[in-house]
C-alpha atoms as a PDB file:
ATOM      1  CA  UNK A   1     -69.161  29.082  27.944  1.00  0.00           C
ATOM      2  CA  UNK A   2     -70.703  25.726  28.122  1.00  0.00           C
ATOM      3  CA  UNK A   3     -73.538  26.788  29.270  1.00  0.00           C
ATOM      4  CA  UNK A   4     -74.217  28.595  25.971  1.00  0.00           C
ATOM      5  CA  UNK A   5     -72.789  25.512  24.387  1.00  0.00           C
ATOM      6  CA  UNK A   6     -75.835  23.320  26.254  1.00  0.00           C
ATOM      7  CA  UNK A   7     -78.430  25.328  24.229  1.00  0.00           C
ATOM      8  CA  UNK A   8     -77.419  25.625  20.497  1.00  0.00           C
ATOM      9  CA  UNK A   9     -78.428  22.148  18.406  1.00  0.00           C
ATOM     10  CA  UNK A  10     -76.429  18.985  18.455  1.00  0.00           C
ATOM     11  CA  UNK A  11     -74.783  19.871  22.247  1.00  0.00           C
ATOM     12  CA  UNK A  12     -77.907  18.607  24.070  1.00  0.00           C
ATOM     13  CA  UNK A  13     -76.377  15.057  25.817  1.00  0.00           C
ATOM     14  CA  UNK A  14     -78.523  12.130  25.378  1.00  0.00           C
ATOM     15  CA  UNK A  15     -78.613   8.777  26.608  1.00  0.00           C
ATOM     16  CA  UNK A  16     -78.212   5.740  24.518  1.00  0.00           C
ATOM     17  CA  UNK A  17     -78.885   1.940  25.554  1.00  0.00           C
ATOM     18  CA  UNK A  18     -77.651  -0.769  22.848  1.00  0.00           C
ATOM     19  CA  UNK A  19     -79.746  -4.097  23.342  1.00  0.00           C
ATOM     20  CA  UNK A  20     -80.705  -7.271  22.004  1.00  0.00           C
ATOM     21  CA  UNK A  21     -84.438  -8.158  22.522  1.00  0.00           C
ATOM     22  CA  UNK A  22     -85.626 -11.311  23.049  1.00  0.00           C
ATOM     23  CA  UNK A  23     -89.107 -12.143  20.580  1.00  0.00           C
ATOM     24  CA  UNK A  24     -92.287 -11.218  21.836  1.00  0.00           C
ATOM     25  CA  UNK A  25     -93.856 -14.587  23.698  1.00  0.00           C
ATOM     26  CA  UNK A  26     -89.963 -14.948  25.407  1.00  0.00           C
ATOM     27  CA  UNK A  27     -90.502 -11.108  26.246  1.00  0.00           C
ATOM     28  CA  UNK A  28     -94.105 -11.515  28.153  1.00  0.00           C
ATOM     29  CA  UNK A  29     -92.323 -15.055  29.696  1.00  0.00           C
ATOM     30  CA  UNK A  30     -90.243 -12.484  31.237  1.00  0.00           C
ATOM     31  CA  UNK A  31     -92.974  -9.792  32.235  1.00  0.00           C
ATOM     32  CA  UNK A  32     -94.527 -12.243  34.045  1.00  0.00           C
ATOM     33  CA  UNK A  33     -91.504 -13.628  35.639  1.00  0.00           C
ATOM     34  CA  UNK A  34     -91.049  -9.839  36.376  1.00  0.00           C
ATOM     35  CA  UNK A  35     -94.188  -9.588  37.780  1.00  0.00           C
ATOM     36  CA  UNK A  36     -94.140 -12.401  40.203  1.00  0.00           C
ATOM     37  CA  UNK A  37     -90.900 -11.402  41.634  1.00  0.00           C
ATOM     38  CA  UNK A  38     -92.729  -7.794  42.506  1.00  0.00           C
ATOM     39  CA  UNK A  39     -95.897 -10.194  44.147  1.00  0.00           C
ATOM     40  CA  UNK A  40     -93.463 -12.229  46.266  1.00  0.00           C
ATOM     41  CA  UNK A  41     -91.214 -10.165  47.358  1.00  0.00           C
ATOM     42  CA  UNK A  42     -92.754  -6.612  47.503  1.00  0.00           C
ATOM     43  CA  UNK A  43     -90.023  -4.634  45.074  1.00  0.00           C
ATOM     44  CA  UNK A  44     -92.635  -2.565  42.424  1.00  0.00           C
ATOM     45  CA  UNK A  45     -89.028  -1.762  40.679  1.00  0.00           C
ATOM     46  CA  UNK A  46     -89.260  -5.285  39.514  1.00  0.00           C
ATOM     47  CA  UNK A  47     -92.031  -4.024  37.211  1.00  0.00           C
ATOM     48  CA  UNK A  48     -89.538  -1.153  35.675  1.00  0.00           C
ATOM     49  CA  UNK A  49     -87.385  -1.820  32.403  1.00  0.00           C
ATOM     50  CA  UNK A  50     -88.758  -3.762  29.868  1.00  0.00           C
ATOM     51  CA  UNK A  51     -86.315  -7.726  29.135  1.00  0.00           C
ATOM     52  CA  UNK A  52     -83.658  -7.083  27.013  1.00  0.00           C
ATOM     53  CA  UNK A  53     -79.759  -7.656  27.317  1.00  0.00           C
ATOM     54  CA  UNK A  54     -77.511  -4.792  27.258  1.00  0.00           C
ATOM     55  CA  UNK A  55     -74.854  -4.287  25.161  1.00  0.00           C
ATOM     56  CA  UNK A  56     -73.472  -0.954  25.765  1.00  0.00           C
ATOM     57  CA  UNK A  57     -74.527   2.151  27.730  1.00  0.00           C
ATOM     58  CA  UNK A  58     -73.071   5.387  26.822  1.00  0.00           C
ATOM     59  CA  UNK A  59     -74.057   9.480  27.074  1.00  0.00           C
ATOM     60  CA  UNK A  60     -72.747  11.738  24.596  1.00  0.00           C
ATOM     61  CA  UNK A  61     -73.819  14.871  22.695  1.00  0.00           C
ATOM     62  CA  UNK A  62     -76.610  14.285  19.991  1.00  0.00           C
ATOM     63  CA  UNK A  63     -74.573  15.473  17.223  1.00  0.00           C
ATOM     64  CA  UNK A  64     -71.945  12.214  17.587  1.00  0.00           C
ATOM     65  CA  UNK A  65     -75.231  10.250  16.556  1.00  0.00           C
ATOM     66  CA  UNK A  66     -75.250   9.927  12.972  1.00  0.00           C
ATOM     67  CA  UNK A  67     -71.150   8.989  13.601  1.00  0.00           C
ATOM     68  CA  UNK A  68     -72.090   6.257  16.051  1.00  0.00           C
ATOM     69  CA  UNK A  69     -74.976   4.741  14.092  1.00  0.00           C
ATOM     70  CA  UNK A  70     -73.017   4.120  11.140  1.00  0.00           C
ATOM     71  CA  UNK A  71     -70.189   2.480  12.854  1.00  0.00           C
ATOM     72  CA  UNK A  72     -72.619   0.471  14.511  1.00  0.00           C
ATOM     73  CA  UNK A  73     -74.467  -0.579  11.025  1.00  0.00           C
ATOM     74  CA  UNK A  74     -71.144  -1.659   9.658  1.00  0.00           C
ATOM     75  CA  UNK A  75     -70.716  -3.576  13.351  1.00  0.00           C
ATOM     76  CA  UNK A  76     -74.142  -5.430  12.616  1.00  0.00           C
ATOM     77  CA  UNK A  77     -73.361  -6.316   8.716  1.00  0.00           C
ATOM     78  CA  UNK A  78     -70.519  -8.244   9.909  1.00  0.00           C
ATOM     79  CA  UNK A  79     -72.277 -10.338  12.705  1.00  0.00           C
ATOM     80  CA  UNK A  80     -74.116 -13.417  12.036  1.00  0.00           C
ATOM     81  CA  UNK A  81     -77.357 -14.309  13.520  1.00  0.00           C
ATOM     82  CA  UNK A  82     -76.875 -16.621  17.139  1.00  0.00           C
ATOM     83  CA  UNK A  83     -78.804 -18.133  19.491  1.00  0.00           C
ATOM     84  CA  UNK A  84     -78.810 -17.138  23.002  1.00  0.00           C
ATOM     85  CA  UNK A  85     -80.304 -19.509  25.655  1.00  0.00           C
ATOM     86  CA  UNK A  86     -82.066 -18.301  29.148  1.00  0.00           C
ATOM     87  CA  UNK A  87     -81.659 -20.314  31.833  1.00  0.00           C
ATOM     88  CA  UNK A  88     -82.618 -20.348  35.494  1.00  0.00           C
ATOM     89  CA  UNK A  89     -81.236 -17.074  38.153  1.00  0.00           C
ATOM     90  CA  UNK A  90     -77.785 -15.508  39.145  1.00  0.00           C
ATOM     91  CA  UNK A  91     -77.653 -12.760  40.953  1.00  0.00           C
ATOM     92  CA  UNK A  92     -74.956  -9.899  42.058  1.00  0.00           C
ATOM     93  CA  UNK A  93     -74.840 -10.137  45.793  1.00  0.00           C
ATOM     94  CA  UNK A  94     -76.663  -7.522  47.066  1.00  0.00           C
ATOM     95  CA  UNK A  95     -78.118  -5.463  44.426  1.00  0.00           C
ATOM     96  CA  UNK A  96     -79.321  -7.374  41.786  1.00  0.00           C
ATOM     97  CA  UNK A  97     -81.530 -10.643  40.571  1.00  0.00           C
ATOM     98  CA  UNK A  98     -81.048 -11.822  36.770  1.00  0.00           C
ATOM     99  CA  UNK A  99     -81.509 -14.276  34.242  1.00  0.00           C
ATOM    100  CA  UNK A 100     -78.557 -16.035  33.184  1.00  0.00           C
ATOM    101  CA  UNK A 101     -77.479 -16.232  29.612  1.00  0.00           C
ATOM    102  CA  UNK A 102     -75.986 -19.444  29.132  1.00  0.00           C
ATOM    103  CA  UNK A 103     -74.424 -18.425  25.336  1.00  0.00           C
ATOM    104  CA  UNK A 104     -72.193 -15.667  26.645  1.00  0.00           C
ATOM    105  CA  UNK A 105     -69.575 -16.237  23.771  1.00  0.00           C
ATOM    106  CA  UNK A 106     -71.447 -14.807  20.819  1.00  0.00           C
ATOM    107  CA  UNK A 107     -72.775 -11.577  22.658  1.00  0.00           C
ATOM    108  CA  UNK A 108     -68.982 -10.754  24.360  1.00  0.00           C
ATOM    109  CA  UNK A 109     -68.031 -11.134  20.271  1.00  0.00           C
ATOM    110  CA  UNK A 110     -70.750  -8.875  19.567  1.00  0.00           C
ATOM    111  CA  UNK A 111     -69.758  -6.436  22.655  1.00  0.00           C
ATOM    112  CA  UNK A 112     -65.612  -6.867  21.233  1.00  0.00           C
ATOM    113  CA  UNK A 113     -67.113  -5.416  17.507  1.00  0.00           C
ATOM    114  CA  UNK A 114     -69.058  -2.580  19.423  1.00  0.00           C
ATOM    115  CA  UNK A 115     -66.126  -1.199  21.542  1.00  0.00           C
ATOM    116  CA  UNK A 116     -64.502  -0.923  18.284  1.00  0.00           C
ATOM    117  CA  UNK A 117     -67.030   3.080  18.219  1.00  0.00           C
ATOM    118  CA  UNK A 118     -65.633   3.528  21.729  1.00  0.00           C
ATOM    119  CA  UNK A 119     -63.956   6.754  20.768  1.00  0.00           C
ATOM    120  CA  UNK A 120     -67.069   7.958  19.177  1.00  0.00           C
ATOM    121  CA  UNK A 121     -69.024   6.809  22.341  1.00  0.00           C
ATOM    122  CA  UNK A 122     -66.651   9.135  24.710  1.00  0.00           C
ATOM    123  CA  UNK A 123     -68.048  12.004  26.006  1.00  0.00           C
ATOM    124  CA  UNK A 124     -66.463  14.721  28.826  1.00  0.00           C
ATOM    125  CA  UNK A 125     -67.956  14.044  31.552  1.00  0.00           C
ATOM    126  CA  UNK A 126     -68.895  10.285  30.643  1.00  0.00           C
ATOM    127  CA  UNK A 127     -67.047   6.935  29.565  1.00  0.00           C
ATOM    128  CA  UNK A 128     -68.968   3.932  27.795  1.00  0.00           C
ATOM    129  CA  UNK A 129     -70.176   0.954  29.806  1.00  0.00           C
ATOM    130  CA  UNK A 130     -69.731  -2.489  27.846  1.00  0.00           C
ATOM    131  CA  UNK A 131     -70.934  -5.355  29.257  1.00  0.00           C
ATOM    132  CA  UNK A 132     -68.766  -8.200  29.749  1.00  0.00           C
ATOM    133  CA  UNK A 133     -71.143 -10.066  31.520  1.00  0.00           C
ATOM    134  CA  UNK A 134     -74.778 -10.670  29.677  1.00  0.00           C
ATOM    135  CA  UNK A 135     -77.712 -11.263  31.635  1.00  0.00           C
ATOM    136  CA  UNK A 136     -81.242 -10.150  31.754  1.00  0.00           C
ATOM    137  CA  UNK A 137     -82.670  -8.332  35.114  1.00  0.00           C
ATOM    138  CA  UNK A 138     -85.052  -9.372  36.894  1.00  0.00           C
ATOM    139  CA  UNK A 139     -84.676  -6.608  39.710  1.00  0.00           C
ATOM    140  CA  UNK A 140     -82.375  -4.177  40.645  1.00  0.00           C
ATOM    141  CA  UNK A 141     -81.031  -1.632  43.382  1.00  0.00           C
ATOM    142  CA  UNK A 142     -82.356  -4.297  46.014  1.00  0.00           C
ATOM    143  CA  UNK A 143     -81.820  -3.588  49.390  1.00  0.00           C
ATOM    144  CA  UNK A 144     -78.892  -6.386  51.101  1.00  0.00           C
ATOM    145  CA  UNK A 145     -82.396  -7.148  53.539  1.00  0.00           C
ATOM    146  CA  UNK A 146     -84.824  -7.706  49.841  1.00  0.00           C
ATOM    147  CA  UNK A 147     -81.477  -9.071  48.347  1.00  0.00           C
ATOM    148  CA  UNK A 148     -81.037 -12.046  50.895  1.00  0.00           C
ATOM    149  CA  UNK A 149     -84.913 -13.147  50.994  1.00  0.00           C
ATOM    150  CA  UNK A 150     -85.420 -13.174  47.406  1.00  0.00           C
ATOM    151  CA  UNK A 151     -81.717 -14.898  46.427  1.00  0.00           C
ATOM    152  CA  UNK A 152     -82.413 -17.678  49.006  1.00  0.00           C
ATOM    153  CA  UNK A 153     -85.949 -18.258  47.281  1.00  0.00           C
ATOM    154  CA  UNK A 154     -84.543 -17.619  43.685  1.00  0.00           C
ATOM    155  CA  UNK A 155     -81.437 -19.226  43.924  1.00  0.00           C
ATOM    156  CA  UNK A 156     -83.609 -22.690  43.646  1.00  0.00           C
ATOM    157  CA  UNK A 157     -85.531 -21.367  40.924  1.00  0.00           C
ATOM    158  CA  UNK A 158     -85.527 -22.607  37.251  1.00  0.00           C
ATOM    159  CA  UNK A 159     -86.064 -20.787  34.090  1.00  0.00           C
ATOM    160  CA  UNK A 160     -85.555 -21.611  30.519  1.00  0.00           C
ATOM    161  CA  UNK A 161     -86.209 -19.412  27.236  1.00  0.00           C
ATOM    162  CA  UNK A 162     -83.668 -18.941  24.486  1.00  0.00           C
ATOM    163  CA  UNK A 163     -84.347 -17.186  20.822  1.00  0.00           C
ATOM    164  CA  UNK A 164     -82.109 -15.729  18.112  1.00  0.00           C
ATOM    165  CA  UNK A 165     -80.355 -13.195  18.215  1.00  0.00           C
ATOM    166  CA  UNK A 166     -80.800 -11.229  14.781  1.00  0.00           C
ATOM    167  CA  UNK A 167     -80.628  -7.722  15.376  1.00  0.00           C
ATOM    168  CA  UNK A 168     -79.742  -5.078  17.971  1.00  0.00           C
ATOM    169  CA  UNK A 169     -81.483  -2.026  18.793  1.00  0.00           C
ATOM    170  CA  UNK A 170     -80.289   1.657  19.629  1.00  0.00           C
ATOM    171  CA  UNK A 171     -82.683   3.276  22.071  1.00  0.00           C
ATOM    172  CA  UNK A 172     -82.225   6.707  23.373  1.00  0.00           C
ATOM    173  CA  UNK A 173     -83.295   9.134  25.987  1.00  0.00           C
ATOM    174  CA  UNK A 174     -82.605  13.044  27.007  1.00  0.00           C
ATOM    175  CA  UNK A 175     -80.418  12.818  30.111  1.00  0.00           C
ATOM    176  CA  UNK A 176     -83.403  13.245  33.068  1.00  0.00           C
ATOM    177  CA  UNK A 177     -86.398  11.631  30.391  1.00  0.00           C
ATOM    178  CA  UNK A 178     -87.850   8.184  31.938  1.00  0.00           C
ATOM    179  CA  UNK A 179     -88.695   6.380  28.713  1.00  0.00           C
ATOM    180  CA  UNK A 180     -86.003   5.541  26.066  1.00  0.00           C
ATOM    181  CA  UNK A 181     -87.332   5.576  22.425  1.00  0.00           C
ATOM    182  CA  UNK A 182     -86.281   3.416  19.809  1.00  0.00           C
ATOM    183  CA  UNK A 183     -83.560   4.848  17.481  1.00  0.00           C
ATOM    184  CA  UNK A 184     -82.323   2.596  15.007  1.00  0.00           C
ATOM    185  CA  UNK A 185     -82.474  -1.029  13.622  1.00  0.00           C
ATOM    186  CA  UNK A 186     -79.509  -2.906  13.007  1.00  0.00           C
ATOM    187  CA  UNK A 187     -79.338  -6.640  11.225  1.00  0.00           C
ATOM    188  CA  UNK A 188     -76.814  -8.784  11.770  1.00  0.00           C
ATOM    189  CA  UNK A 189     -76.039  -9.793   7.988  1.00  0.00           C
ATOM    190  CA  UNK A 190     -72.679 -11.992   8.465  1.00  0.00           C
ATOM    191  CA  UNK A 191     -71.166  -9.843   5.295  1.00  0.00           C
ATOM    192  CA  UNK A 192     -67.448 -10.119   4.634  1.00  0.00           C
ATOM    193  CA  UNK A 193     -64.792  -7.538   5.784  1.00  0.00           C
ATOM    194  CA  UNK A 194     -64.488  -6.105   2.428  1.00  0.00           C
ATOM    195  CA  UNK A 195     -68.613  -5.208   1.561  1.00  0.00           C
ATOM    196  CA  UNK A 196     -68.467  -3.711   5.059  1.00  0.00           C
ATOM    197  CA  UNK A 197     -64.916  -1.760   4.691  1.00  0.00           C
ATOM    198  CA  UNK A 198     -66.843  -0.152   1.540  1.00  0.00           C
ATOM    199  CA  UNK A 199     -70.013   0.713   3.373  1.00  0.00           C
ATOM    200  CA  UNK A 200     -67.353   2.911   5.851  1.00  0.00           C
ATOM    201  CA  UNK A 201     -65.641   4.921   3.144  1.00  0.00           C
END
């Protein structure tokens, strides 16, 4: 039976990434930061992923996605435009390098109004990731060997970038596709509770 299900329209699962992207000279900043991190310390899966800070990560059938991106408009309409500051490199011992966001309060507010479509975002086989902890990778899936020799190098490292925070974007992918395309658009518009309670209804 769900087999059959997997092939009619609407019950094909896709992924979907919910970011915030930083502006375009920040962006190549972070390329290049990217970049050198693959040059020092030999990991080409520095170079994957393009810089953005996750929001939420979630797989469920394509025909919740007209559902999900208009609770997530209404989400948007009531944020307000912030500013989120880069600076210098954490890490999470012994996968991961990052950049640090220093403004953490405004995206976990952001994050809080997201969860608010978890239900929508809930799939069978698959529960919603939120993140409670912004940051922006550098590298990932590092060996504890590349882990230790890059951390003791990058732990002494500086970096600073910041821009604002205006919009988030819904990018998706069929489960097993590479590339994630962009889906949607959403402002932050700061509107009162009561313009957005009419956009639900």
């Amino acid at each position: 039976m769900k087999d059959s299900l997997l092939e009619r329209p609407g019950y094909q699962y896709y992924e979907y990434l919910l970011v915030l992207n930083p502006h375009e000279e920040l962006r190549n900043k972070i390329i290049n930061a990217k970049k050198e991190f693959n040059e020092n310390q030999q990991v080409p899966a520095a170079l994957w992923g393009k810089p953005h800070i996750m929001v939420a990560k979630f797989t469920v059938w394509q025909m919740m996605e007209e559902k999900i991106v208009n609770r997530l408009k209404v989400a948007a309409m009531g944020m307000p435009a912030f500013k989120i500051h880069l600076k210098d490199y954490g890490s999470y011992p012994s996968h991961t390098i990052f950049l640090n966001v220093v403004t953490k309060l405004p995206v976990q507010e952001l994050v809080k109004q997201v969860r608010q479509a978890r239900r929508l975002m809930k799939s069978p086989d698959h529960d919603p990731f939120f993140v409670t902890d912004p940051a922006i990778t550098i590298s990932r899936s590092l060996t504890p060997v590349q882990y230790e020799k890059a951390w003791l190098e990058y732990s002494h490292r500086s970096f600073t970038g910041s821009f604002i925070a205006d919009c988030m974007l819904l990018l998706k992918r069929k489960v097993g596709d590479k590339h994630y395309q962009i889906l949607q658009r959403f402002d932050f518009m700061n509107l009162p509770v009561t313009t957005r309670q009419g956009m639900l209804f």
